[in-house]
N, C-alpha and C. Protein backbone atom coordinates (compact mmCIF):
# COMPACT_ATOMS: atom_id res chain seq x y z
N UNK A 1 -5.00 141.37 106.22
CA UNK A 1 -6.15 141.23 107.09
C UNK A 1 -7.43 140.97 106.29
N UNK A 2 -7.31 141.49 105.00
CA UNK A 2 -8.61 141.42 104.26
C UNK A 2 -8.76 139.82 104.00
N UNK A 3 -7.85 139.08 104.00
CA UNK A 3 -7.64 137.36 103.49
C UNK A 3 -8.71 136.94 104.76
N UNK A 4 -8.12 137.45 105.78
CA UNK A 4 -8.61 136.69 107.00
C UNK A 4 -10.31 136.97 107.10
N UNK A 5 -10.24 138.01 106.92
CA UNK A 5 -12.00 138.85 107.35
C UNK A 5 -12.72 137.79 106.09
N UNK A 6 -12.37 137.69 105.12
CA UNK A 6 -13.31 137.00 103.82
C UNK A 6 -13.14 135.23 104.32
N UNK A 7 -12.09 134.85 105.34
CA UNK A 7 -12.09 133.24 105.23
C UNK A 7 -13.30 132.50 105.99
N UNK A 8 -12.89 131.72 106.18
CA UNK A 8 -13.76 130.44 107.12
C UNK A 8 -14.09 130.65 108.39
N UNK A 9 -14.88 131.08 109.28
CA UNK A 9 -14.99 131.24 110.92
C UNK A 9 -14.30 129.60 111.13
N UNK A 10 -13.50 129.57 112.64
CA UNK A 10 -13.18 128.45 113.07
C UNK A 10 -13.13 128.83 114.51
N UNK A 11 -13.65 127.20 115.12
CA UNK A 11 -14.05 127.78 116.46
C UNK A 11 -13.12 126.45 117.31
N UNK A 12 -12.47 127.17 118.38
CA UNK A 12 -12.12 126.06 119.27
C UNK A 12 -12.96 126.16 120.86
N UNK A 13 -13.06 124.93 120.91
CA UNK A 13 -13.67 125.26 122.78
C UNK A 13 -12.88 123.85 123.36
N UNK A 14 -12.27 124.82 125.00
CA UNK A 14 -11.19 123.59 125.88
C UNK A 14 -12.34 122.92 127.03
N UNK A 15 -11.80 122.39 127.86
CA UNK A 15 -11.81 121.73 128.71
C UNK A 15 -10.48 121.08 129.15
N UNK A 16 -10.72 120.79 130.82
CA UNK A 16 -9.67 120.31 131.44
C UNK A 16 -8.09 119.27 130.83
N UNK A 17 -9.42 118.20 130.05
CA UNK A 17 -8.73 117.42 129.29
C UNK A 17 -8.68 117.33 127.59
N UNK A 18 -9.91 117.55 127.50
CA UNK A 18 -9.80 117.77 125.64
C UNK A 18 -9.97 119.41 124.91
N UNK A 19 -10.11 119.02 124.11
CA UNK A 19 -9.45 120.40 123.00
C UNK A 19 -10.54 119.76 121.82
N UNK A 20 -11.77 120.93 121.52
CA UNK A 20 -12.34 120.54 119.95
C UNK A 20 -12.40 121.58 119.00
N UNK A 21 -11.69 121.29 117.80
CA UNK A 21 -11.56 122.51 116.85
C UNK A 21 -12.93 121.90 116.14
N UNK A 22 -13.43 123.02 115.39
CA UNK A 22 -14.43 123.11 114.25
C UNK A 22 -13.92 124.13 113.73
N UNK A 23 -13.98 123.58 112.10
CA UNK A 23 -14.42 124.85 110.77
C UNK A 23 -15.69 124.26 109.81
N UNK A 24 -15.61 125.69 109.02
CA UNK A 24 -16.62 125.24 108.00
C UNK A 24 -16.13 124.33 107.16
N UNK A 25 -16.71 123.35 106.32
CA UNK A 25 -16.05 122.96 105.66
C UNK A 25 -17.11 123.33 104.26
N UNK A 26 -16.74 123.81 103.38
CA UNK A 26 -17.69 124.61 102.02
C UNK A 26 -16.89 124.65 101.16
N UNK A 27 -17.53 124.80 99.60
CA UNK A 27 -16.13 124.88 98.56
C UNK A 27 -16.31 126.05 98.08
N UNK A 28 -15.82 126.92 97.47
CA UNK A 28 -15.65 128.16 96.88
C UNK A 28 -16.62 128.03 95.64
N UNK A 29 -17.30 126.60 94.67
CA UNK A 29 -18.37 127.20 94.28
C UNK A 29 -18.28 125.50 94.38
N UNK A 30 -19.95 124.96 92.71
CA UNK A 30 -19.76 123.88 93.25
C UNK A 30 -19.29 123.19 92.54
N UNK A 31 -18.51 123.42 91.31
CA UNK A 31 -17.11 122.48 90.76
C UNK A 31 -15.67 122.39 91.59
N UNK A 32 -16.11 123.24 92.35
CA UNK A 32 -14.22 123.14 93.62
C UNK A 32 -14.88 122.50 94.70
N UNK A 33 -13.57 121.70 95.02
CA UNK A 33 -13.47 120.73 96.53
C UNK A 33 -13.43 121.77 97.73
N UNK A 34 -13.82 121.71 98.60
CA UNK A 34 -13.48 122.35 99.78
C UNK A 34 -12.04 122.24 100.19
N UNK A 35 -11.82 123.35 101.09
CA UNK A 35 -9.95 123.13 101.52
C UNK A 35 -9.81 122.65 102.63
N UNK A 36 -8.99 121.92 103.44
CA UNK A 36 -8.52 121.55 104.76
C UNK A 36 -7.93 122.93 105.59
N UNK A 37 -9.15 122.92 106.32
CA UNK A 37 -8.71 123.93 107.43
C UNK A 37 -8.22 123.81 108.89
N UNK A 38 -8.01 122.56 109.20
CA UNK A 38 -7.61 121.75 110.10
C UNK A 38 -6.56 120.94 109.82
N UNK A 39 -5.17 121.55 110.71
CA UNK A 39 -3.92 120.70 110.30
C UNK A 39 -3.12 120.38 111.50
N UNK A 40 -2.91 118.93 111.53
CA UNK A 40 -2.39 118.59 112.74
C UNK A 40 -1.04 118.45 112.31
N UNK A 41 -0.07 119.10 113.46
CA UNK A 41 0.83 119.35 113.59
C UNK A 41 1.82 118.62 114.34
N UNK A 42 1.87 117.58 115.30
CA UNK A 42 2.08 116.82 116.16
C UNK A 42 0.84 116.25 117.14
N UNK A 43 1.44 115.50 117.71
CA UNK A 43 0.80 114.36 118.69
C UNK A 43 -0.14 115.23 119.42
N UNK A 44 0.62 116.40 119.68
CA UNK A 44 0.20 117.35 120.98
C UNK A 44 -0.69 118.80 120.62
N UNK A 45 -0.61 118.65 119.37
CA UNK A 45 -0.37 120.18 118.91
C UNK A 45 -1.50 120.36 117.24
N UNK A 46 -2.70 121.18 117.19
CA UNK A 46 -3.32 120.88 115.86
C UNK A 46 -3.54 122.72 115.36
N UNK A 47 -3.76 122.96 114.95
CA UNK A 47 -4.00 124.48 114.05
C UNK A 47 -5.61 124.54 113.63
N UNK A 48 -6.23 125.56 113.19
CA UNK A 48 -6.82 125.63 112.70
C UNK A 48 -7.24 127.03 112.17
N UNK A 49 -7.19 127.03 110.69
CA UNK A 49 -7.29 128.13 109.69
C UNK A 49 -8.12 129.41 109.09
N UNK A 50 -7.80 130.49 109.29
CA UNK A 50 -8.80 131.18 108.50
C UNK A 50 -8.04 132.16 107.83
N UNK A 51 -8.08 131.96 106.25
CA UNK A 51 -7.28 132.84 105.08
C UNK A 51 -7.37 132.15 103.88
N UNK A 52 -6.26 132.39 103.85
CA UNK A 52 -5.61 131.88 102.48
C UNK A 52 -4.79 130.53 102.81
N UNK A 53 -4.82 129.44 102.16
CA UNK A 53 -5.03 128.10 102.71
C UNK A 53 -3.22 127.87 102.28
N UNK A 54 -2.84 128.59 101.33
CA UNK A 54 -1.73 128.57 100.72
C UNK A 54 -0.52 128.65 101.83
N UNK A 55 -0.60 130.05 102.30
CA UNK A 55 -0.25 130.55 103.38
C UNK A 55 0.05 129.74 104.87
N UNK A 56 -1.42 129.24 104.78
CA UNK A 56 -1.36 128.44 106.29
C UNK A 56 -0.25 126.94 105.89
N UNK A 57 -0.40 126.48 104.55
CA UNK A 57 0.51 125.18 104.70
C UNK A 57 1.57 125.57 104.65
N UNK A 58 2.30 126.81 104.64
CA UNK A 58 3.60 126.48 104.52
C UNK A 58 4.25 126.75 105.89
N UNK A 59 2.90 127.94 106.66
CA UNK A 59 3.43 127.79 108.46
C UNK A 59 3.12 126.72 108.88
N UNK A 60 1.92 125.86 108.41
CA UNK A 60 2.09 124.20 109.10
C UNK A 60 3.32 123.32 108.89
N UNK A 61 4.19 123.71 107.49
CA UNK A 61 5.14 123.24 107.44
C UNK A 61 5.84 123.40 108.24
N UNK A 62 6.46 124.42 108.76
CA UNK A 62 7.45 124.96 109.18
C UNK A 62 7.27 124.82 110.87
N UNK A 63 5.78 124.42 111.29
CA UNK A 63 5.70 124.40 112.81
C UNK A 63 6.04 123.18 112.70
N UNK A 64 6.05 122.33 111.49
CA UNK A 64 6.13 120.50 111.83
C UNK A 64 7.85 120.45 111.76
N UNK A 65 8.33 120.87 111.13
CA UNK A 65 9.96 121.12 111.48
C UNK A 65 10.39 121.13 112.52
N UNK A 66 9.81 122.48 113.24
CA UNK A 66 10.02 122.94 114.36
C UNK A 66 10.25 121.95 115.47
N UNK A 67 8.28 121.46 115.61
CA UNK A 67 8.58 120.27 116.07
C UNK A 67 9.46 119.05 116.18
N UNK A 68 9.50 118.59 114.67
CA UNK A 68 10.57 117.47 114.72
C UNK A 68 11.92 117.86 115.32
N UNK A 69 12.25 118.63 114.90
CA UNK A 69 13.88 119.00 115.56
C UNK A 69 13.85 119.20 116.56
N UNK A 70 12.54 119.61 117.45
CA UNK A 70 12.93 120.21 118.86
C UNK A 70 12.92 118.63 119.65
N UNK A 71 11.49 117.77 118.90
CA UNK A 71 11.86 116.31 119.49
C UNK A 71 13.12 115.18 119.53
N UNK A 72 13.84 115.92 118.29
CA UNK A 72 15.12 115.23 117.73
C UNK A 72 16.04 115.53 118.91
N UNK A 73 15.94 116.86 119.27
CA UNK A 73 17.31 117.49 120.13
C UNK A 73 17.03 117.04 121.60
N UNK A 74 16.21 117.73 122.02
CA UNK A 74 15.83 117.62 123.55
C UNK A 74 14.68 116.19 123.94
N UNK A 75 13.97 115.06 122.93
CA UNK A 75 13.44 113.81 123.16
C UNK A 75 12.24 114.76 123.92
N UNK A 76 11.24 115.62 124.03
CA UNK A 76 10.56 115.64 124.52
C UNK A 76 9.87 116.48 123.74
N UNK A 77 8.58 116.62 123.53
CA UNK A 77 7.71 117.76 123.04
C UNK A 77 7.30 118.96 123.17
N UNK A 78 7.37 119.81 122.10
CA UNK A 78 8.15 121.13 121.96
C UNK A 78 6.91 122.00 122.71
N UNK A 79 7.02 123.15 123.62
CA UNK A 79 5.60 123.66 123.99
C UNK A 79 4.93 124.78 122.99
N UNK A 80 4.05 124.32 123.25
CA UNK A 80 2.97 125.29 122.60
C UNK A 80 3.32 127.50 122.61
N UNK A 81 3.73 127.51 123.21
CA UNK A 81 3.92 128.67 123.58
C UNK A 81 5.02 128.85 122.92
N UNK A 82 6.12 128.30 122.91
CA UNK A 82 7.52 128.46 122.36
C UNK A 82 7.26 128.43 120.76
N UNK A 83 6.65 127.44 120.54
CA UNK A 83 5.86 127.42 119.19
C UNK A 83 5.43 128.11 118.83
N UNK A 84 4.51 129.15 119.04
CA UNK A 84 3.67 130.19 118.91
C UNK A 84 4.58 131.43 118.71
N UNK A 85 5.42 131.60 119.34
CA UNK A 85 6.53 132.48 119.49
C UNK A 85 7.19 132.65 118.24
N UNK A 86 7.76 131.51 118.19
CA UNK A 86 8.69 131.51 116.73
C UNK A 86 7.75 131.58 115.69
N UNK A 87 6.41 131.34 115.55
CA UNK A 87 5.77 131.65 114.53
C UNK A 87 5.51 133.07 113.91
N UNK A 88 5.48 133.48 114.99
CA UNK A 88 5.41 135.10 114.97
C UNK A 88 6.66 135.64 114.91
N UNK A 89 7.73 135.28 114.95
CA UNK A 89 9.02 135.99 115.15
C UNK A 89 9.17 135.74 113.72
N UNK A 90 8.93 134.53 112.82
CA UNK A 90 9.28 134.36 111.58
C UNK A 90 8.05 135.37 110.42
N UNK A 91 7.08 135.40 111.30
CA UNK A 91 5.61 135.97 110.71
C UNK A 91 6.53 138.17 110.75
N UNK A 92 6.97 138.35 111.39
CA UNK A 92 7.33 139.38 111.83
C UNK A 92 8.36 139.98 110.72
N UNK A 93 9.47 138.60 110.41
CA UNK A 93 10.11 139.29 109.83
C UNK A 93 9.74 139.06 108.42
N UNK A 94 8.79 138.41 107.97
CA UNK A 94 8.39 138.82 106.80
C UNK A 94 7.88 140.46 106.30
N UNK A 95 7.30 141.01 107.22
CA UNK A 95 6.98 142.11 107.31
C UNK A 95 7.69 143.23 107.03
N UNK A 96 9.30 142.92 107.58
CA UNK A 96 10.07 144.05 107.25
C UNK A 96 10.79 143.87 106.67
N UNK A 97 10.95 143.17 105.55
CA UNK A 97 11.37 143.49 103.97
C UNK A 97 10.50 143.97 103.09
N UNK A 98 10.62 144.69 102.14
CA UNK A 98 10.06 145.42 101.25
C UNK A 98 9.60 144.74 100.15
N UNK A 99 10.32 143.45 99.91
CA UNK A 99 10.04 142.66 99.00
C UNK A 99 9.08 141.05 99.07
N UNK A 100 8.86 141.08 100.48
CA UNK A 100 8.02 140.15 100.66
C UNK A 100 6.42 140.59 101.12
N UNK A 101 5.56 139.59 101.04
CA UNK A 101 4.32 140.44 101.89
C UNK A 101 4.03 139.77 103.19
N UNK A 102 3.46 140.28 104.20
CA UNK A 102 2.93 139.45 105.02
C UNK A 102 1.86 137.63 105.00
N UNK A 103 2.14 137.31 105.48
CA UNK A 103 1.30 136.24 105.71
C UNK A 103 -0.64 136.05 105.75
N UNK A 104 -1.41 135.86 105.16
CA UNK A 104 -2.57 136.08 104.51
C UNK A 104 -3.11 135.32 105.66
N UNK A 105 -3.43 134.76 106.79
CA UNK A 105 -3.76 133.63 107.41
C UNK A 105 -3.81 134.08 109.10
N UNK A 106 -5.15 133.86 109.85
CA UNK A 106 -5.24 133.67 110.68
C UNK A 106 -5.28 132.05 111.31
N UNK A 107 -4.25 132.17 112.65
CA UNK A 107 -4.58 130.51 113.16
C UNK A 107 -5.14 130.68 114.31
N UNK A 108 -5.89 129.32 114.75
CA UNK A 108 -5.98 129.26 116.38
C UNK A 108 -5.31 127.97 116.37
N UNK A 109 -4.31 128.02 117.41
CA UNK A 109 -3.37 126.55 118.03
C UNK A 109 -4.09 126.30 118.99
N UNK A 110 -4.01 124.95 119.09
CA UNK A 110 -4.76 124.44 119.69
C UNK A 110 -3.35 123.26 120.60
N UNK A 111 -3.22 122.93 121.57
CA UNK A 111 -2.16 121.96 121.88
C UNK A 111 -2.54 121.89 123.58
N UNK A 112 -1.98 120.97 124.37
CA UNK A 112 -1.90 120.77 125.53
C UNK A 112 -0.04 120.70 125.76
């Protein structure tokens, strides 16, 4: 939790039809690049980050999997909710092994 409290504020606001994420975008001093805190995930579906940036790409990885296979199997796009689900079910069981740590990274999904 401490990763998250020290990261980037990121803000989403909806409407009927669109979806707008904002983050900061800043670099950690001023010889470092800033990080991508905004990662789109599918057509339908975008993230946006606050932690440890490390962290968040490898659940962006793993939601873009998700995705692809669920489009591979069933030809239609995977929902947001179901998505969200398994993120946490995989986020969960990191937790209860002794030998791994939790996940450093807050997201907001963003998808229709």
């Amino acid at each position: 939790m401490e990763a998250v409290k020290q990261g980037t504020p990121v803000l989403a606001l909806r409407s009927d039809t669109h979806v707008v994420l904002a983050s900061f975008k800043k670099a950690q001093s001023e010889l470092a690049q800033h990080q991508q805190k905004i990662f789109k995930i599918d057509d339908h579906l975008c993230i946006g980050i606050s932690g440890l940036t490390a962290d968040a790409r490898v659940l962006a990885e793993y939601m873009r999997n998700e995705c692809l296979n669920h489009h591979y199997v069933y030809d239609s796009p995977m929902l947001v909710g179901r998505l969200v689900s398994q993120v946490a079910d995989m986020s969960q069981q990191k937790t209860q092994s002794s030998s791994k740590r939790p996940f450093g990274v807050g997201m907001l999904v963003v998808g229709c």
